[in-house]
Structures are given as C-alpha cells and as structure tokens.
N, C-alpha and C. Protein backbone atom coordinates (compact mmCIF):
# COMPACT_ATOMS: atom_id res chain seq x y z
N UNK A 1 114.97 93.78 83.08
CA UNK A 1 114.29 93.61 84.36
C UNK A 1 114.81 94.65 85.33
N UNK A 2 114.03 95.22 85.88
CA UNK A 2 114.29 96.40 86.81
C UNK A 2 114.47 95.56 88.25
N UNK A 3 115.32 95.69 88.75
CA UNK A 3 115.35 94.79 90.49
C UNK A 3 116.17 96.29 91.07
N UNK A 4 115.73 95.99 91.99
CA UNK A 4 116.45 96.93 93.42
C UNK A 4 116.42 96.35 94.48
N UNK A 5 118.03 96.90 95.08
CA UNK A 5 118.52 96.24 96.03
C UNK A 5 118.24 97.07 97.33
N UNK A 6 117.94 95.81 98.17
CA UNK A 6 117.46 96.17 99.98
C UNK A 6 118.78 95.70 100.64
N UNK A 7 119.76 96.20 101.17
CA UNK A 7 120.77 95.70 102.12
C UNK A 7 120.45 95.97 103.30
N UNK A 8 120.61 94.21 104.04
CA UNK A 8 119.78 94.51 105.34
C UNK A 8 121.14 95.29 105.98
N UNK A 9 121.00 95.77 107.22
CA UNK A 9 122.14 96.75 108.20
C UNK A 9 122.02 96.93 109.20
N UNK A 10 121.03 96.43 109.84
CA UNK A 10 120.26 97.32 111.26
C UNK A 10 120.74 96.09 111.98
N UNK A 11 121.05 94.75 112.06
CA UNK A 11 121.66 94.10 113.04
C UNK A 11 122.74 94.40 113.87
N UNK A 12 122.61 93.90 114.70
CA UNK A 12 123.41 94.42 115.78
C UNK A 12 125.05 93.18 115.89
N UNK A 13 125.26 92.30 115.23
CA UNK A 13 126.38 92.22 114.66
C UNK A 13 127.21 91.17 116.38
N UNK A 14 126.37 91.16 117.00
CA UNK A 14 126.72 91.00 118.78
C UNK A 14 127.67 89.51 118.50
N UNK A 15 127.56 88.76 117.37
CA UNK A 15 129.02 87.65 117.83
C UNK A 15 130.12 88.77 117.05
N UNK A 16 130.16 89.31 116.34
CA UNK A 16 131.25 90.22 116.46
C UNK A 16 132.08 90.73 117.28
N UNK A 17 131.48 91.89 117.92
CA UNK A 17 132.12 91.92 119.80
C UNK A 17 132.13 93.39 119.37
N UNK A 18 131.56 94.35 117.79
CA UNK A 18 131.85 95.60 117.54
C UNK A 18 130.94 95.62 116.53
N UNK A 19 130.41 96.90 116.55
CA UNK A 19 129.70 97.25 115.37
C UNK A 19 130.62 97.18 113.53
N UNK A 20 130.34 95.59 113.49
CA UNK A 20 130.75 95.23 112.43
C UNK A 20 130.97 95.76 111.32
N UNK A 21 129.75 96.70 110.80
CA UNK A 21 129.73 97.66 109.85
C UNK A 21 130.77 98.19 109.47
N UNK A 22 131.31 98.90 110.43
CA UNK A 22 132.46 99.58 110.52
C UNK A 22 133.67 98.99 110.17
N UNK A 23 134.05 97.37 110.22
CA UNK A 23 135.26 96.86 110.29
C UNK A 23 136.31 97.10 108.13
N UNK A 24 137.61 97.58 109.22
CA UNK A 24 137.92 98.26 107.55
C UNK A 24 138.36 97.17 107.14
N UNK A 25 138.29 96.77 105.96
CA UNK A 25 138.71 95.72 104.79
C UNK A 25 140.52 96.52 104.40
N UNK A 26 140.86 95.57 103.44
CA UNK A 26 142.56 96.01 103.39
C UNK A 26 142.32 97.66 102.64
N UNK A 27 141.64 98.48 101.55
CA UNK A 27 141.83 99.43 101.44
C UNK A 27 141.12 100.09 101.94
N UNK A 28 141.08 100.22 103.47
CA UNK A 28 140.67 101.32 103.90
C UNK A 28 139.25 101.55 104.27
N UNK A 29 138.25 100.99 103.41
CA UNK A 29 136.82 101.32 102.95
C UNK A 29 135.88 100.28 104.22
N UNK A 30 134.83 100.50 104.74
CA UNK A 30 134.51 99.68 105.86
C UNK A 30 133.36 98.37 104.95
N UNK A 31 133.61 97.42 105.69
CA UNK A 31 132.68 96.44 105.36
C UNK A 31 131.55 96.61 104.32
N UNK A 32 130.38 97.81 105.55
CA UNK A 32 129.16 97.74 104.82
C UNK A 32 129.25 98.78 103.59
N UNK A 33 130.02 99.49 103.18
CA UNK A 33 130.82 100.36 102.33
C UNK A 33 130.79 99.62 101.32
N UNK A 34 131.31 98.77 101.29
CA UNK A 34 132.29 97.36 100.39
C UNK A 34 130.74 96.89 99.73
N UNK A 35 129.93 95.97 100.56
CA UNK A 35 128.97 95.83 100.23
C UNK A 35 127.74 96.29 99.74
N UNK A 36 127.32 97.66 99.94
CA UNK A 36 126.82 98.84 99.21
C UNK A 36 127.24 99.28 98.04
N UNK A 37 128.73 99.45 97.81
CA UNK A 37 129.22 99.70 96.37
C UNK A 37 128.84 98.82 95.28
N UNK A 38 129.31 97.90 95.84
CA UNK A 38 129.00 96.50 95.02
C UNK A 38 127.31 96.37 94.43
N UNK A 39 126.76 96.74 95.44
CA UNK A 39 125.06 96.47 94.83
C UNK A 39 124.98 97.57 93.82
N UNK A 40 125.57 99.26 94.45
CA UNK A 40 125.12 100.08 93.29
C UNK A 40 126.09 100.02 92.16
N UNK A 41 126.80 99.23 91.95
CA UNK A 41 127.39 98.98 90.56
C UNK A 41 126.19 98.25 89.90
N UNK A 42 125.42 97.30 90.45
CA UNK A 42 124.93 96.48 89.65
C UNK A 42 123.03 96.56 89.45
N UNK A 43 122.79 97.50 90.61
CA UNK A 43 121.36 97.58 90.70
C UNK A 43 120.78 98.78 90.38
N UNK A 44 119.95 98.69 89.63
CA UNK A 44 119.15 100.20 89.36
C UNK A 44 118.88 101.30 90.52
N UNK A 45 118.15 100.93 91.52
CA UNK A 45 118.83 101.54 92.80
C UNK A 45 118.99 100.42 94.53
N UNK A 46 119.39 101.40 94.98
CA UNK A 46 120.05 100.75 96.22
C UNK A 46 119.17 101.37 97.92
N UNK A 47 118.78 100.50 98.65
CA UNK A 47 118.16 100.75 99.54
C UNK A 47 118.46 100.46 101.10
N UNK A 48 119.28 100.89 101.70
CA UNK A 48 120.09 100.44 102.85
C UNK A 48 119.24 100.61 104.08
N UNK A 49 118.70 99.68 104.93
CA UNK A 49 118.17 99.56 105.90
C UNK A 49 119.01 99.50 107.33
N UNK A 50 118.46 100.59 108.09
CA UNK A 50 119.37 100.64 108.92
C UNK A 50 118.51 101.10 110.05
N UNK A 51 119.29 100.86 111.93
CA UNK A 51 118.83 101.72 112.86
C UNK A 51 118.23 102.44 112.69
N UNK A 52 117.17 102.72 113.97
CA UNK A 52 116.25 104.08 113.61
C UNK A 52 117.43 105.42 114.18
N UNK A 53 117.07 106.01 113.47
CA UNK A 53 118.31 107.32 114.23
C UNK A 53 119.45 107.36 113.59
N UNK A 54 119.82 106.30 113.01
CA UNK A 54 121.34 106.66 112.45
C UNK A 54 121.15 106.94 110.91
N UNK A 55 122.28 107.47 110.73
CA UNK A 55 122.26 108.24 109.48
C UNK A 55 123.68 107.66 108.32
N UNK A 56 123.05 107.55 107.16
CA UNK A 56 123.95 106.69 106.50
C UNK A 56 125.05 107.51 106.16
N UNK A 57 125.57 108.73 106.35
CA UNK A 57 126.60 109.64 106.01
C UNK A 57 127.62 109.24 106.97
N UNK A 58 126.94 108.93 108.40
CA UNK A 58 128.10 108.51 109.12
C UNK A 58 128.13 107.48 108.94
N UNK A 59 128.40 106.04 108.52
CA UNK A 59 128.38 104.68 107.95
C UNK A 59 129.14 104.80 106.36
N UNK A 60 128.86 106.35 106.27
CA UNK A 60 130.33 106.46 104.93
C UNK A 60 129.27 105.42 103.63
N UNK A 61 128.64 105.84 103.68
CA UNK A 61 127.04 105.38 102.70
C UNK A 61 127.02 106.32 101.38
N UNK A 62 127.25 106.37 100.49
CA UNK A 62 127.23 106.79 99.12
C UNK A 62 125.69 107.64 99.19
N UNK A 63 125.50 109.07 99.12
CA UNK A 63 124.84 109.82 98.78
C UNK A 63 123.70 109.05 98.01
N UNK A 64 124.01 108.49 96.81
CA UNK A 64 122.56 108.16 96.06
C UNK A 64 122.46 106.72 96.23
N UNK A 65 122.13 106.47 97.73
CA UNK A 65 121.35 105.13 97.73
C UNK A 65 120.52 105.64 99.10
N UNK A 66 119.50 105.18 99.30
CA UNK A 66 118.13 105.95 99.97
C UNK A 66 118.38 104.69 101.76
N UNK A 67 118.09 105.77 102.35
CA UNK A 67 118.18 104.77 103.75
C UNK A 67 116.63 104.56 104.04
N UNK A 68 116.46 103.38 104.60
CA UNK A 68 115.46 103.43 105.19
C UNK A 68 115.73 102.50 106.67
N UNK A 69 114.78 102.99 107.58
CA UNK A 69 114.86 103.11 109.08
C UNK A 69 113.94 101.58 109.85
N UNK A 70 114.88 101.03 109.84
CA UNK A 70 114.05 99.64 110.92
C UNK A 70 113.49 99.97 112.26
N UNK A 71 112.73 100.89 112.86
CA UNK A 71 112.50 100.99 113.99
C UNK A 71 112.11 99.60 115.20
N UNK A 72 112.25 98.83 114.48
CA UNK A 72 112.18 97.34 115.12
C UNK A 72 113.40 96.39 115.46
N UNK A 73 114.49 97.15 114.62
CA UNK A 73 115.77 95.85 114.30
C UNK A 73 115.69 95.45 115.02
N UNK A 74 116.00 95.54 116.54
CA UNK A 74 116.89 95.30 118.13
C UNK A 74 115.74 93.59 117.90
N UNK A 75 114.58 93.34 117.53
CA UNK A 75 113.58 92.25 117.20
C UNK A 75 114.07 91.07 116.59
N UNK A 76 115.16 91.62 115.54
CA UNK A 76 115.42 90.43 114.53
C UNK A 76 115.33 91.00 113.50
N UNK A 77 116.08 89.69 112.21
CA UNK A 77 115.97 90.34 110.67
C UNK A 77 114.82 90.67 110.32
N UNK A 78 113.82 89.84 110.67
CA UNK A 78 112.79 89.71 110.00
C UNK A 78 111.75 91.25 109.55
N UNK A 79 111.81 92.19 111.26
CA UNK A 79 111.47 92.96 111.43
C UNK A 79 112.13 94.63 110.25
N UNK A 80 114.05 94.15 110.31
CA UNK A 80 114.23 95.22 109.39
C UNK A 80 113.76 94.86 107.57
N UNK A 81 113.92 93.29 107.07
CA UNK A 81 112.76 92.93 105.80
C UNK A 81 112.09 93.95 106.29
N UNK A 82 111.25 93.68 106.70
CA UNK A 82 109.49 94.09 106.64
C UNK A 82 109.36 95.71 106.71
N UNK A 83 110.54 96.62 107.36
CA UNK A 83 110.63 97.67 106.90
C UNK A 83 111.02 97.87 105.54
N UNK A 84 112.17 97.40 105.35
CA UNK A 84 112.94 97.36 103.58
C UNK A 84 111.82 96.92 103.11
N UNK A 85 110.80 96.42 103.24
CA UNK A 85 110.06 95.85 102.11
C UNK A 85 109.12 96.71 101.75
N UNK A 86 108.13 97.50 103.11
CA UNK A 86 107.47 98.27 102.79
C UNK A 86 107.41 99.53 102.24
N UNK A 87 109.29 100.16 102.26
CA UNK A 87 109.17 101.06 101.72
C UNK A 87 109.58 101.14 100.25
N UNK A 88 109.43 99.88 99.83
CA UNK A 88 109.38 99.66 98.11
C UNK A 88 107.70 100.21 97.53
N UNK A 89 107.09 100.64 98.22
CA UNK A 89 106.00 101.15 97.53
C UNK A 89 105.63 102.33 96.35
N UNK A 90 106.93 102.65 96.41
CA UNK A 90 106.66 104.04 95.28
C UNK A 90 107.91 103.27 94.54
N UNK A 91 108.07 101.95 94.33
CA UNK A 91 109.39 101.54 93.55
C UNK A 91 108.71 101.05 91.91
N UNK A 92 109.33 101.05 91.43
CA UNK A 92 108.48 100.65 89.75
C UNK A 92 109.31 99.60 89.66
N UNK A 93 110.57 98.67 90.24
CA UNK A 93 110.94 97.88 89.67
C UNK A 93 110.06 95.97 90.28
N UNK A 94 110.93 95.30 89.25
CA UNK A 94 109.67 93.74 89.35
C UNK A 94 110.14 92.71 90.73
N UNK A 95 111.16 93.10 91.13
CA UNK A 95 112.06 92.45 91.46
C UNK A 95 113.04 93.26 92.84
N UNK A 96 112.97 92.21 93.85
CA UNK A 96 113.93 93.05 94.52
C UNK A 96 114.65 92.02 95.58
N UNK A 97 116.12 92.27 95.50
CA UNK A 97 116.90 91.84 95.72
C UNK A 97 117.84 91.69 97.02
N UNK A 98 117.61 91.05 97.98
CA UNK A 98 117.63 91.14 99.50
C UNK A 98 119.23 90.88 99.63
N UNK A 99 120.02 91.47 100.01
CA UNK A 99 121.41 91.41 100.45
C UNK A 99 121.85 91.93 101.97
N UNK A 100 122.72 91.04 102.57
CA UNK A 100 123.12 91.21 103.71
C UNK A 100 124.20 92.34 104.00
N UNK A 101 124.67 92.89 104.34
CA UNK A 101 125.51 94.09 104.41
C UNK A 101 127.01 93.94 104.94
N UNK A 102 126.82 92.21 105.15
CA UNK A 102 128.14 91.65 105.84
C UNK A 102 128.83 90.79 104.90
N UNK A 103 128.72 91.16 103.58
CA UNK A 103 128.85 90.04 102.19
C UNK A 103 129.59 90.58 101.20
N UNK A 104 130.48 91.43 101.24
CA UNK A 104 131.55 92.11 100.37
C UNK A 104 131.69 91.52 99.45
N UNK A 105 131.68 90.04 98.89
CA UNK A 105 132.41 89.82 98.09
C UNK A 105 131.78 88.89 96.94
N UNK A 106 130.72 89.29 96.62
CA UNK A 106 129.81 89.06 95.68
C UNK A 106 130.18 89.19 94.49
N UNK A 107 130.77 88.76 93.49
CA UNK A 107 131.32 88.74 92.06
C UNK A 107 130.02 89.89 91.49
N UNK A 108 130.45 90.64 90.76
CA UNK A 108 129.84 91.46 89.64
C UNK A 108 129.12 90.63 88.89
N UNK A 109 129.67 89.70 88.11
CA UNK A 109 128.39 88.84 87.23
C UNK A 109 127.78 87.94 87.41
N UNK A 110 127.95 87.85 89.13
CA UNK A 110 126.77 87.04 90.01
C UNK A 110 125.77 87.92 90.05
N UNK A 111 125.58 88.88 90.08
CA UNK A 111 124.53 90.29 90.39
C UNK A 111 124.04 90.09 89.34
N UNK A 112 124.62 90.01 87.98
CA UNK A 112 123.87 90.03 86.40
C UNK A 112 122.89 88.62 86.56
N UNK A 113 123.65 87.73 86.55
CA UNK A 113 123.05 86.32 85.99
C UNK A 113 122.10 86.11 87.28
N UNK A 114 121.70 86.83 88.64
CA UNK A 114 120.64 86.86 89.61
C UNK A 114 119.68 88.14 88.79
N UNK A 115 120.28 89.13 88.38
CA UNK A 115 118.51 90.11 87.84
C UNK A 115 118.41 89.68 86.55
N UNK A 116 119.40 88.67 85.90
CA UNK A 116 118.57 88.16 84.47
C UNK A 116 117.64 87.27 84.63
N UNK A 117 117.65 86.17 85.94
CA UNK A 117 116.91 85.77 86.11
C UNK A 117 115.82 85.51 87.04
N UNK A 118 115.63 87.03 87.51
CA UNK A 118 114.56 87.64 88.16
C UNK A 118 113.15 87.63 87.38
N UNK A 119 111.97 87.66 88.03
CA UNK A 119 110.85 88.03 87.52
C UNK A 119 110.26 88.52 88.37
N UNK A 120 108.54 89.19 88.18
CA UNK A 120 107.92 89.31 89.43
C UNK A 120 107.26 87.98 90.16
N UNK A 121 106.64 87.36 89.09
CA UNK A 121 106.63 85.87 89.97
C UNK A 121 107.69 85.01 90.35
N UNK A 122 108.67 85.28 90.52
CA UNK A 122 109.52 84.34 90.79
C UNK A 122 110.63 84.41 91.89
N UNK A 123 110.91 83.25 92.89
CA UNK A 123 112.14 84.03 93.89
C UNK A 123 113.00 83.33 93.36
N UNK A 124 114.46 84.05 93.21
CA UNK A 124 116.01 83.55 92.56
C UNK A 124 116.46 83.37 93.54
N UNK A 125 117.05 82.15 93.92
CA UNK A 125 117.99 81.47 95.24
C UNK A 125 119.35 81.43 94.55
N UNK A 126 120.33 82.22 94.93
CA UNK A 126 121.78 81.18 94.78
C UNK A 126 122.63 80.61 95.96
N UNK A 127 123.03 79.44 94.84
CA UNK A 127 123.27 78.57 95.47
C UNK A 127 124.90 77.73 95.00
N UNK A 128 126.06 77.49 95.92
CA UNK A 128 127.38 77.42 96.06
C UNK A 128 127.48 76.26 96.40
N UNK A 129 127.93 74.95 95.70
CA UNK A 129 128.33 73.89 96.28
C UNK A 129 127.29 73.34 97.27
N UNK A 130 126.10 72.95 96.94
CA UNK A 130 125.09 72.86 97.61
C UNK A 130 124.68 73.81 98.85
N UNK A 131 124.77 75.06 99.11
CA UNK A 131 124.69 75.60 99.93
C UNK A 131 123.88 77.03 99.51
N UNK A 132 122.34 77.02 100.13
CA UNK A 132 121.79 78.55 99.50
C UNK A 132 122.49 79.80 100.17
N UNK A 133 122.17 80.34 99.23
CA UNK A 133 123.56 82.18 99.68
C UNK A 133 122.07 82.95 99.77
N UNK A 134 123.09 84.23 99.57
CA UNK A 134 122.19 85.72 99.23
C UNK A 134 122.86 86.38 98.01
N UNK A 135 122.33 87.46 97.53
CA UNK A 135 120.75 87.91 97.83
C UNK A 135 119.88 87.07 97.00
N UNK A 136 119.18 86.73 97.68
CA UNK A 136 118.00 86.32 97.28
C UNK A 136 116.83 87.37 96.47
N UNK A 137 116.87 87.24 95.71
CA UNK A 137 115.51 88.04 94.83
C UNK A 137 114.37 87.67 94.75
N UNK A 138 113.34 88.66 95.59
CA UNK A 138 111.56 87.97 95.21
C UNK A 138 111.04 88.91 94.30
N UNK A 139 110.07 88.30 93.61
CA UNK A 139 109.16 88.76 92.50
C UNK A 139 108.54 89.92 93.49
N UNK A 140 107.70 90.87 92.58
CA UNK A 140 107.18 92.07 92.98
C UNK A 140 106.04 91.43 93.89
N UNK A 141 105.36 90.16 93.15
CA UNK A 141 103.77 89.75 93.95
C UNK A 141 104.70 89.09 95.48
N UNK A 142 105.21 88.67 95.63
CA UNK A 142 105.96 88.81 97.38
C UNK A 142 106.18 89.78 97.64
N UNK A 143 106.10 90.58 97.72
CA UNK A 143 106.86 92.40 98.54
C UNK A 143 105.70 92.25 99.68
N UNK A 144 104.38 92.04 99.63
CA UNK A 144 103.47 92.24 100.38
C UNK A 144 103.46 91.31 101.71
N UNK A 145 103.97 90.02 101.31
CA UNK A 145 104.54 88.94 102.20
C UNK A 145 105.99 89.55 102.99
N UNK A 146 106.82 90.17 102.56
CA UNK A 146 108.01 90.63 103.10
C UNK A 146 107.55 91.50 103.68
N UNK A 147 107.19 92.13 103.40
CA UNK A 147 106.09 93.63 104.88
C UNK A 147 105.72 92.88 105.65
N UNK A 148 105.15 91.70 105.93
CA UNK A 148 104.39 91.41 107.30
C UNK A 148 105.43 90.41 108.32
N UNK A 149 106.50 90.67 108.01
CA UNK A 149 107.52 89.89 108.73
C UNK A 149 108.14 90.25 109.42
N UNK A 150 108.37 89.45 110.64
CA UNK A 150 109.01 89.77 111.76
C UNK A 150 110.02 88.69 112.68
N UNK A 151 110.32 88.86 113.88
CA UNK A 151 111.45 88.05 114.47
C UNK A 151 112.43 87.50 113.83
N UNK A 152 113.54 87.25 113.77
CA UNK A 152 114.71 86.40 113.28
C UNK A 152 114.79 85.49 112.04
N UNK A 153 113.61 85.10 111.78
CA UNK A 153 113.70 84.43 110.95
C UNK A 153 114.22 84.92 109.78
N UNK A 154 114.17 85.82 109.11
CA UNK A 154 113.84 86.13 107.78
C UNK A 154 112.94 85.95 107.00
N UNK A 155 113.21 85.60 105.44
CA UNK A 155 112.08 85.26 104.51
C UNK A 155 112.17 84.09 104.65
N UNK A 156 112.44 83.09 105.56
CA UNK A 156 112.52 81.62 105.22
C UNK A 156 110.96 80.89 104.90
N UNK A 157 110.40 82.04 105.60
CA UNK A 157 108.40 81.02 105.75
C UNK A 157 107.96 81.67 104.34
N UNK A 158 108.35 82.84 103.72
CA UNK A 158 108.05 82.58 102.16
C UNK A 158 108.27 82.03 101.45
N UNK A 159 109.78 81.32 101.11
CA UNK A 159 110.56 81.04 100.78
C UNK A 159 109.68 79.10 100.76
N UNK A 160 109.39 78.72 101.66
CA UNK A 160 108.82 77.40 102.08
C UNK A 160 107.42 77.88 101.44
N UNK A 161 106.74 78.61 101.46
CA UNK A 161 104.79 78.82 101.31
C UNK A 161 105.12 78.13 99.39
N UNK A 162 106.23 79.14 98.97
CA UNK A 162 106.16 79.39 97.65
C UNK A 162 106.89 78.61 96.87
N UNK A 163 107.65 77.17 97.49
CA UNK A 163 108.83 76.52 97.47
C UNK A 163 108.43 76.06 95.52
N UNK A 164 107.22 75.97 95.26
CA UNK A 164 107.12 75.95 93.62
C UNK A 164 107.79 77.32 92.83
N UNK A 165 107.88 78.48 93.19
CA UNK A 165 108.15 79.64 92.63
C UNK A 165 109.80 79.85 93.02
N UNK A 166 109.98 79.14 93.04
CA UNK A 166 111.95 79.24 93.71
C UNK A 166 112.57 78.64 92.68
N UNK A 167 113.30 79.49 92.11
CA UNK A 167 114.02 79.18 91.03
C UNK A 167 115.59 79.39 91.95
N UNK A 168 116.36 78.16 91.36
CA UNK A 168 117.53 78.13 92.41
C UNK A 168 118.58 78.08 91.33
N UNK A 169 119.95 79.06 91.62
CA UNK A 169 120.69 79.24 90.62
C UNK A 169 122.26 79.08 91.08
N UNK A 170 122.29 77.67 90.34
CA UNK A 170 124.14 77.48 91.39
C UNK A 170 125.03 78.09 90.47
N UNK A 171 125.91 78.76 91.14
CA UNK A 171 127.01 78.97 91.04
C UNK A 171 128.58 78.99 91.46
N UNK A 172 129.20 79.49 90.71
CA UNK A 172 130.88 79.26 91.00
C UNK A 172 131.11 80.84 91.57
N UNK A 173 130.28 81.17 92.56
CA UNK A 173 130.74 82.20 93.81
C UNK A 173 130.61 82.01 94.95
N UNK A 174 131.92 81.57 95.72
CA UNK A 174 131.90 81.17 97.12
C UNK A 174 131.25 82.82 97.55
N UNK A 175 130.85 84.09 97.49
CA UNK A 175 130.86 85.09 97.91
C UNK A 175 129.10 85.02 98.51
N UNK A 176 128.14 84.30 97.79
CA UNK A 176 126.85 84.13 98.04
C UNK A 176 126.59 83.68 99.03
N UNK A 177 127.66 82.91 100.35
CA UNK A 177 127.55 81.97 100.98
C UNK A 177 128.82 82.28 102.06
N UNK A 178 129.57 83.55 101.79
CA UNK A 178 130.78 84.28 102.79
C UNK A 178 129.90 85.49 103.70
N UNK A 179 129.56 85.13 104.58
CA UNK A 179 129.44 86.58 105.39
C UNK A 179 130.57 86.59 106.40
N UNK A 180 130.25 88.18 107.00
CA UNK A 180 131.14 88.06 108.55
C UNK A 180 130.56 88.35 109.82
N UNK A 181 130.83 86.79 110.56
CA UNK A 181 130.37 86.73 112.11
C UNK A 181 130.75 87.43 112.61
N UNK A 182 132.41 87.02 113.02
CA UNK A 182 133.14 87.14 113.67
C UNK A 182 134.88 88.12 112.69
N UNK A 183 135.39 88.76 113.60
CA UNK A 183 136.46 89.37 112.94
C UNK A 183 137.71 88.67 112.26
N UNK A 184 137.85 87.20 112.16
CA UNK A 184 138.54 85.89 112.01
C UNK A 184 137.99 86.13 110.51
N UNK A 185 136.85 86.44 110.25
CA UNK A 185 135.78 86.31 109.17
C UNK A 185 136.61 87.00 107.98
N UNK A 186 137.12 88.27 108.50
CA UNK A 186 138.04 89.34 107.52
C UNK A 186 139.04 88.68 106.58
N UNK A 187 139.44 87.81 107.42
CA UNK A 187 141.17 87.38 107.22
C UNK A 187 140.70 86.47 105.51
C-alpha cells in the first residue's frame, strides 16, 4: 500500500508562548524535525504543510520531503488539511496519512501496522487506552472531502459522515495520543 504522509505545521502553536516548532528535544534536533524524520523513515513520501512564506530549510526540514503552503493557516487546522490535501493531486499513492508536527514520538511499527492497514476506502483511527490519536489515514476516495475543509475543526465532520468506513486500531503507543501544548509537554 502506497500512503503518504501530510504533517500538519502551519499552526501557530499560541498556548505554547513560542513558535513551538522550533523547541529542541534532548539531542539537539527541534520538535518538528523529530516528527518529520520519523514519518520519512516510514512513508513513501513526506509532505510538510506550512505558513505561506516560510521555507522548510529554515525549520531544518530534510531536503526530500516537499512543502506545501497553507495560505489560510492563521483560520484553523482545517484550512492547512484542505491545502495538504489538495496538493496530493499528482500523488499515485491510496492512502494518506495526516500527522501533527507536535507528535515526536510515534513508535516505528505504529507507522507499519497504520499503512498495513490502510486502503483507499477506508479511514485508520488509532487508538490508546480508549483514546483516538493521530495520524489518522484516509482512503484516496476522501482526499476530495479533505480539500473542502476549513476552520478548526479538522477532519472530524468526515470522520462522523463516514463513521461506517473507520476502521479503528488500538494500540500499545501512548505516542498517538502525546502532543505538545505547552513547554511542560517536553519534559
């Protein structure tokens, strides 16, 4: 199964008190760094959504993963989706895999056992001690639903339209279900 990963980025991070992105983890490497590596270990390719204007070289962004530009973020998640989503149009894979950029710590064979059980009809939820995480993976026939989205919400109103096509996959990774708010978050 071919899946590619969208890491959202373009939030503005504001209970933080700093452009979060940036915050260095113990070796050195910054947050959204951490979380980018991690996807291109495991995803065919990698798609980092970010500010309009900024450039992923300064964000210390790995050369071969492709930026694309939320000119909406300052709106909500929903708005940078719907960019990440639309520019999957020249993508050949079935599957694509929505990750937050504030989530470092995603086990490696959580990434496997989410694109093994990817399809294009199908969205993969995981899920931690009763609690749904990210990334969430939608089938290729949603990409068209993730383009038309906007404000804060996220994919939650697909996620509900399609609540038969949600395949939910628990696991033993508190990492699906760790982001960082706040800088307390690091520790």
């Amino acid at each position: 199964m071919s899946v590619v990963a969208l890491v959202l980025a373009a939030g503005q991070g504001s209970r933080f008190g700093a452009d979060k992105r940036r915050a260095v983890l113990g070796d050195g490497r910054s947050l959204l760094q951490h979380s980018v590596e991690r996807a291109l270990a495991a995803f065919d390719e990698v798609r980092v959504v970010l500010r309009a204007g900024e450039r992923g070289e300064d964000l210390g962004l790995p050369p071969d993963c492709r930026v694309v530009h939320s000119l909406d973020a300052g709106l909500g998640m929903g708005h940078s989706l719907a960019a990440g989503a639309a520019s999957l149009g020249d993508s050949e894979a079935q599957a694509v895999a929505i990750l937050l950029g504030d989530m470092p710590w995603i086990l490696p064979a959580t990434f496997q056992r989410l694109i093994a059980t990817a399809g294009p009809s199908v969205i993969v939820v995981p899920r931690h001690q009763a609690q749904n995480g990210h990334p969430v993976l939608f089938g290729r026939e949603f990409w068209a639903e993730l383009g038309g989205l906007s404000g804060d919400e996220g994919a939650r109103a697909v996620l509900r339209r399609h609540a038969d096509r949600v395949v939910v996959l628990d696991l033993d990774d508190g990492g699906v279900v760790r982001d960082v708010d706040t800088p307390s978050a690091l520790d």
